[in-house]
Protein backbone atom coordinates (compact mmCIF):
# COMPACT_ATOMS: atom_id res chain seq x y z
CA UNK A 1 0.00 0.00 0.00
CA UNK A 2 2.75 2.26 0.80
CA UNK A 3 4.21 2.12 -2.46
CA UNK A 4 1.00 2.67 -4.07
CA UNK A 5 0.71 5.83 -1.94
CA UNK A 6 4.21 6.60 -2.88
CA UNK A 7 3.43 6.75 -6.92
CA UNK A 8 0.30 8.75 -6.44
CA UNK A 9 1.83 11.25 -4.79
CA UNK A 10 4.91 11.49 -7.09
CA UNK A 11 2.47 11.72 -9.76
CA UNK A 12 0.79 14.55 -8.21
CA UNK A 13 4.27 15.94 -7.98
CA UNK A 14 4.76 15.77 -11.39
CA UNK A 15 0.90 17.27 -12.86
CA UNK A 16 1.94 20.06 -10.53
CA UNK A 17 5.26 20.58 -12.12
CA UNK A 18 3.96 20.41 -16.01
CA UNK A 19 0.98 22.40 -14.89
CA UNK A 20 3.18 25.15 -13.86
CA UNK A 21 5.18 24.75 -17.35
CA UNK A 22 7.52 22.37 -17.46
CA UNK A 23 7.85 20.63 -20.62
CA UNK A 24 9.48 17.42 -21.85
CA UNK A 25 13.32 18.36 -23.05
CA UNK A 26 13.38 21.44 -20.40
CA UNK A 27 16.56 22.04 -19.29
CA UNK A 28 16.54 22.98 -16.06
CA UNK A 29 18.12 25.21 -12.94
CA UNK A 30 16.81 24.16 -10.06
CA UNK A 31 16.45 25.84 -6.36
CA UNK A 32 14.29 24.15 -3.76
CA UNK A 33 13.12 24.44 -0.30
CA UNK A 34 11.62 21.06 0.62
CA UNK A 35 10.24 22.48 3.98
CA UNK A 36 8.44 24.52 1.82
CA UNK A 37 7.06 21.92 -0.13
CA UNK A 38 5.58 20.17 2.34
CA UNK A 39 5.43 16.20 2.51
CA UNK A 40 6.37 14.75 -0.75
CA UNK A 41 6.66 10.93 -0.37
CA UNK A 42 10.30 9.91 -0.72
CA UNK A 43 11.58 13.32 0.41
CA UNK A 44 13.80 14.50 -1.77
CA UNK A 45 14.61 11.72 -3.87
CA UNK A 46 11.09 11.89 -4.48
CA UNK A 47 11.01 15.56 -5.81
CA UNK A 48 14.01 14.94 -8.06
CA UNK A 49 12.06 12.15 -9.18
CA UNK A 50 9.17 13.88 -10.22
CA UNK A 51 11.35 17.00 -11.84
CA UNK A 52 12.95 14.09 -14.14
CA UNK A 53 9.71 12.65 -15.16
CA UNK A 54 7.93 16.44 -16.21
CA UNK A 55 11.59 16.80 -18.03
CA UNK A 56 11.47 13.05 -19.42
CA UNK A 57 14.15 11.32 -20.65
CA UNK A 58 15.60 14.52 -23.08
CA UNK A 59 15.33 16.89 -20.18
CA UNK A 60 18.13 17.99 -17.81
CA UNK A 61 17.96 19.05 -14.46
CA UNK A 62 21.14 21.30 -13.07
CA UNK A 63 21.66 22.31 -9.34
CA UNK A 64 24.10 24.46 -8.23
CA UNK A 65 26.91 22.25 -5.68
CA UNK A 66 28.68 25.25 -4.17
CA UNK A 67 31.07 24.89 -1.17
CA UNK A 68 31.74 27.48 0.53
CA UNK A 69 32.92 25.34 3.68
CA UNK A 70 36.53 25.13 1.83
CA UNK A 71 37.23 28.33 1.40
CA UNK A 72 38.56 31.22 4.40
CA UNK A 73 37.11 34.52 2.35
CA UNK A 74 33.54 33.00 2.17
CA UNK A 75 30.83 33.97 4.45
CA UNK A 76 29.94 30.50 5.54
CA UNK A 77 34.19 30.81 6.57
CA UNK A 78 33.23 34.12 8.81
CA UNK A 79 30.35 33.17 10.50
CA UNK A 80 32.18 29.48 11.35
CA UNK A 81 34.93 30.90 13.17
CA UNK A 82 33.24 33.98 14.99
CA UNK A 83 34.56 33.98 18.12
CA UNK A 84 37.68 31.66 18.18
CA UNK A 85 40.76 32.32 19.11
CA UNK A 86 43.68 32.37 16.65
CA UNK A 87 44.35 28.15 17.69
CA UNK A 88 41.16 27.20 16.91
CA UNK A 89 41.06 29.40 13.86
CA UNK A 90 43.94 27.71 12.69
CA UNK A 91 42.40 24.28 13.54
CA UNK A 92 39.62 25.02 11.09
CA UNK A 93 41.73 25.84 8.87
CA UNK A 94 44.09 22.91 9.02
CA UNK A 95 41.07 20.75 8.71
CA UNK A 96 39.20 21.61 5.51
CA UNK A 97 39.57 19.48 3.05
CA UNK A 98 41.01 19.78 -0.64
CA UNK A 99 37.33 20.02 -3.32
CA UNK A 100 37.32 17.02 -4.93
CA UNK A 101 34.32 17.09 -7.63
CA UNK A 102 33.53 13.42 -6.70
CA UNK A 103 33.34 13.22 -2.77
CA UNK A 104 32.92 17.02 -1.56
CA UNK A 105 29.63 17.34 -0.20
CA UNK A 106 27.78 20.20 -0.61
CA UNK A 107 25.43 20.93 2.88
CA UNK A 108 24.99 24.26 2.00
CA UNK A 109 23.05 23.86 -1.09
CA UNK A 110 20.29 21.90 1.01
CA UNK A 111 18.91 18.28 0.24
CA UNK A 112 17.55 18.05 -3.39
CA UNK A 113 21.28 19.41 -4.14
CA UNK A 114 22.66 16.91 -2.31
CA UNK A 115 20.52 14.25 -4.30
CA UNK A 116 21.40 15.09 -7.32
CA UNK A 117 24.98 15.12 -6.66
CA UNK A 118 24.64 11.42 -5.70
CA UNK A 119 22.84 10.11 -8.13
CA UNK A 120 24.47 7.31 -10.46
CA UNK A 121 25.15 9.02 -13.81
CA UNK A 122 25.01 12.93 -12.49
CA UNK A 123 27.99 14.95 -13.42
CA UNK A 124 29.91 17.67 -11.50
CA UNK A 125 31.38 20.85 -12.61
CA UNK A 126 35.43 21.44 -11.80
CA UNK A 127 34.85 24.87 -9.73
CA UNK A 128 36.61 24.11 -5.82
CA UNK A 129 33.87 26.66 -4.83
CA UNK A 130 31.39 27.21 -7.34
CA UNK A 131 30.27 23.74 -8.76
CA UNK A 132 27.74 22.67 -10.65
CA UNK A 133 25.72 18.72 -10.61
CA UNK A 134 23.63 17.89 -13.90
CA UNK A 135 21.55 14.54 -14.36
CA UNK A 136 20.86 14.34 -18.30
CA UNK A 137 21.64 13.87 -21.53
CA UNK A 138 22.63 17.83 -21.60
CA UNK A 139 24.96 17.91 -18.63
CA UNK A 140 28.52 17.10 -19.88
CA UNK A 141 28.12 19.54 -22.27
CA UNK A 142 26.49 22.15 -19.99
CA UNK A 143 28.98 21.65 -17.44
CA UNK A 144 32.42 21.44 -19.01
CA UNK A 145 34.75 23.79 -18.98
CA UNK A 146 34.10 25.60 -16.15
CA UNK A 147 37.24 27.83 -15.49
CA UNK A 148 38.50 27.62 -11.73
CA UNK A 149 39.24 31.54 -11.72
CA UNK A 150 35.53 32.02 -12.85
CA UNK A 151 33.19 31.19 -10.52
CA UNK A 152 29.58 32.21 -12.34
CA UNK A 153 30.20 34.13 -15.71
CA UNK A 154 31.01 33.49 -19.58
CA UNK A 155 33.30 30.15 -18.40
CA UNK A 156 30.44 29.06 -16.07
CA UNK A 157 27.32 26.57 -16.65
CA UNK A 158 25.48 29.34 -15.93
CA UNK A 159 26.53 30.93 -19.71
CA UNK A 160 25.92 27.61 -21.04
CA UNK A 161 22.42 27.79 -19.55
CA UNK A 162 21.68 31.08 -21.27
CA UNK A 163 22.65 29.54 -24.25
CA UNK A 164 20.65 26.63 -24.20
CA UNK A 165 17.95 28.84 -23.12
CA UNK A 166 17.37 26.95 -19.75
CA UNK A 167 14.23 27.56 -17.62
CA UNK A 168 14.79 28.26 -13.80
CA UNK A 169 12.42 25.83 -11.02
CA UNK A 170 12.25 27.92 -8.04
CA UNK A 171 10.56 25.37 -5.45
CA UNK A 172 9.32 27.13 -2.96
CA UNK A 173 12.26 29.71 -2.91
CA UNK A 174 12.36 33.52 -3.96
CA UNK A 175 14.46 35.56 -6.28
CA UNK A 176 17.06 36.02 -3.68
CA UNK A 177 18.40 32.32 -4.39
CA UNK A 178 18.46 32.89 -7.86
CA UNK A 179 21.79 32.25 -8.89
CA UNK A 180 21.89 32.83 -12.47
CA UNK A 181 21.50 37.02 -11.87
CA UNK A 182 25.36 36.52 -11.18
CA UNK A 183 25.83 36.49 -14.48
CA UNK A 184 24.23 39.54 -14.63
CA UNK A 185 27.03 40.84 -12.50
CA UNK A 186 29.55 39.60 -14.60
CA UNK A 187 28.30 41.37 -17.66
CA UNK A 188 28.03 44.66 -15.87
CA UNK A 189 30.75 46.95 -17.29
CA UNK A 190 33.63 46.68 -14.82
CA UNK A 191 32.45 44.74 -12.34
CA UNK A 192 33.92 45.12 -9.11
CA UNK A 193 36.35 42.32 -8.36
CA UNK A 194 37.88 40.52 -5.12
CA UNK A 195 40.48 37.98 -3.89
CA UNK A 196 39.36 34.39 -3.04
CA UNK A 197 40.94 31.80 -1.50
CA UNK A 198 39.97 28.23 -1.22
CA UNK A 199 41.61 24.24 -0.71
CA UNK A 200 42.46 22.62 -3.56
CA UNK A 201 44.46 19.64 -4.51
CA UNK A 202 47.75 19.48 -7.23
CA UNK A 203 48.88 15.68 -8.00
CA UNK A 204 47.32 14.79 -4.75
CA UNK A 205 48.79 17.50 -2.43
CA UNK A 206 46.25 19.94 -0.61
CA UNK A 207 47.08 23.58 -1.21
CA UNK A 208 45.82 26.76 -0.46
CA UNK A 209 44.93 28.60 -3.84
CA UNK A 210 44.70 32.22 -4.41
CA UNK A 211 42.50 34.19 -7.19
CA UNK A 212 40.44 37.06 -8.49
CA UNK A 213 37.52 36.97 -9.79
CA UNK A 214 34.33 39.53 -9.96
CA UNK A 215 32.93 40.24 -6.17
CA UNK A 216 29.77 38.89 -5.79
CA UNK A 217 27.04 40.27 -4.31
CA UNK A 218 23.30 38.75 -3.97
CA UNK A 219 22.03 41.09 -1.37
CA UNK A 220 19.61 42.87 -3.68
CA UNK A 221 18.26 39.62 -5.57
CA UNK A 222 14.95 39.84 -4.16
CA UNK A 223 14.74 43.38 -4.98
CA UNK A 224 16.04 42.53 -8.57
CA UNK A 225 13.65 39.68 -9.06
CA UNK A 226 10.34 41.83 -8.11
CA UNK A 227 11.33 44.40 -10.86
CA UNK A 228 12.11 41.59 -13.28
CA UNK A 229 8.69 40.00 -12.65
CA UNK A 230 6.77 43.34 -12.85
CA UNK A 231 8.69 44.47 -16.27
CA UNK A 232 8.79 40.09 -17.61
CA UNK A 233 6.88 39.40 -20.98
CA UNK A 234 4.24 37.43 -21.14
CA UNK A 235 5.82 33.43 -20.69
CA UNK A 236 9.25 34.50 -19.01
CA UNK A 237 7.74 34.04 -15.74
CA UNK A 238 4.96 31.57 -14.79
CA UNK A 239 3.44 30.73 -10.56
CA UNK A 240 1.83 28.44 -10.06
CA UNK A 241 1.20 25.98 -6.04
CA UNK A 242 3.42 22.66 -6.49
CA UNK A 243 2.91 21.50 -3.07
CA UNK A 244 2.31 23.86 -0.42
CA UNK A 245 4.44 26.26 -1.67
CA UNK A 246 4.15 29.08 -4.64
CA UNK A 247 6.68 27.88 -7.24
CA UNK A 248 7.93 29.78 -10.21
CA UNK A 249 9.22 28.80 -13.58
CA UNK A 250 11.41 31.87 -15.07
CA UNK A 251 13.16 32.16 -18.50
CA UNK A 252 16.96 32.10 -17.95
CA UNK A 253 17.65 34.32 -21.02
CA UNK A 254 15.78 37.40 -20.10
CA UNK A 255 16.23 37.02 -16.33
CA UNK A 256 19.94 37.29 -16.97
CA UNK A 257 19.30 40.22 -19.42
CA UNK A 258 16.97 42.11 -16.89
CA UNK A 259 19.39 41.61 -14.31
CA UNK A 260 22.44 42.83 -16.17
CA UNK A 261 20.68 46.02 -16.83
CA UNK A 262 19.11 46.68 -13.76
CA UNK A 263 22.80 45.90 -11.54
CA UNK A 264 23.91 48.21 -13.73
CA UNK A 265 21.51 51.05 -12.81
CA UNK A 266 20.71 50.49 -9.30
CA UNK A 267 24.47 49.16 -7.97
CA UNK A 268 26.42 52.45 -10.30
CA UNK A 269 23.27 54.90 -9.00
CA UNK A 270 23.69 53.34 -5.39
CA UNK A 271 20.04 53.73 -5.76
């Protein structure tokens, strides 16, 4: 009986899904809050389940993998070692292992991440901070080359998503997840641009590694995405309940292009 229980609901999973849009042969970037969700049977395994079936078997489904628990300049980094003393900061420091695209988790990026990551057959992007997972027929191709001094821009997956003119599945999460309005950022002229330093490992040796790359900044997503949905054409943004929570399906092309105009406006203005 349980079983039978467990199809139905997956099913009902995936009417919601193609309901709110998604089509067979959809490549997709996903962001998901489960809680929000509600019960799905299977947890996550059975939300990535029913994504895969609404995308069938021509469809891709991309999350991002980030980990920002290798690195000392992310904020995950800061907020960790609050309060310790210059020993235990060291400790810490001492301990973090080298990104390996196989085995580094990614607890950051929250369970459906995780999933995918794991699954038989999903590939991984190279990034030591910025990764990428893909389960389809699309994601070698979508997630090659993905430059280690580039965390989101033209030698991302997230500029081989605007070219493949991806969707983006935001279950049960808001614009200020949305991850592919960094490459807005990137295509800002003269983006402001940092230092970063993560873990990494050469022929098998773990090594601190040193690089610039543009300073990101998603602190004014949410605002971003609310102007982008107000000013979208009809189809680049579609809501619609999958669950208990108020999912959206946005077009990656003219998300990106909103976004690179409007960080260019509001973050040069200050406004």
């Amino acid at each position: 009986m349980k079983d039978v229980l467990d199809v139905t609901d997956r099913a009902r999973t995936t009417a919601a899904l193609t309901a709110l849009g998604v089509r067979p042969g959809d490549v997709l970037l996903v962001h998901a809050s489960l809680r929000s969700l509600g019960p799905v049977a299977g947890g996550a395994r059975g939300v990535l389940d029913a994504v895969r079936r609404a995308v069938g078997p021509s469809g891709t489904v991309v999350v991002p993998a980030f980990t920002p628990e290798n690195s000392d300049t992310s904020p995950h980094y800061r907020e960790r070692v609050r309060g310790l003393d210059a020993g235990a900061v060291d400790a810490v420091r001492a301990a973090m292992p080298a990104y390996d695209p196989a085995l580094t988790p990614a607890p950051s990026m929250g369970a459906l991440a995780e999933t995918v990551r794991t699954t038989a057959g999903a590939e991984r992007s190279a990034h030591p901070q910025t990764s990428f997972a893909a389960l389809g027929p699309g994601a070698g191709r979508l997630l090659a080359g993905h430059r280690p001094d580039c965390h989101l821009g033209e030698d991302s997956p997230l500029a081989r998503l605007y070219e493949a003119d991806a969707r983006i599945l935001l279950l049960g999460t808001g614009y200020a997840t949305c991850t592919a309005f960094h490459l807005g950022e990137y295509r800002m002229p003269g983006p402001p641009r940092r230092s970063y330093r993560c873990v990494v490992a050469s022929r098998g040796v773990r090594r601190w590694w040193e690089y610039e790359d543009v300073a990101l900044d998603d602190g004014d997503f949410a605002a971003l995405g609310t102007a982008f949905e107000e000013a979208a054409a009809e189809g680049d943004v579609r809501v619609g309940c999958v669950g208990a929570a108020e999912c959206r399906l946005v077009r990656l092309r003219p998300a990106v292009d909103f976004a690179t105009t409007w960080l260019t406006e509001h973050r040069t203005s200050g406004s």
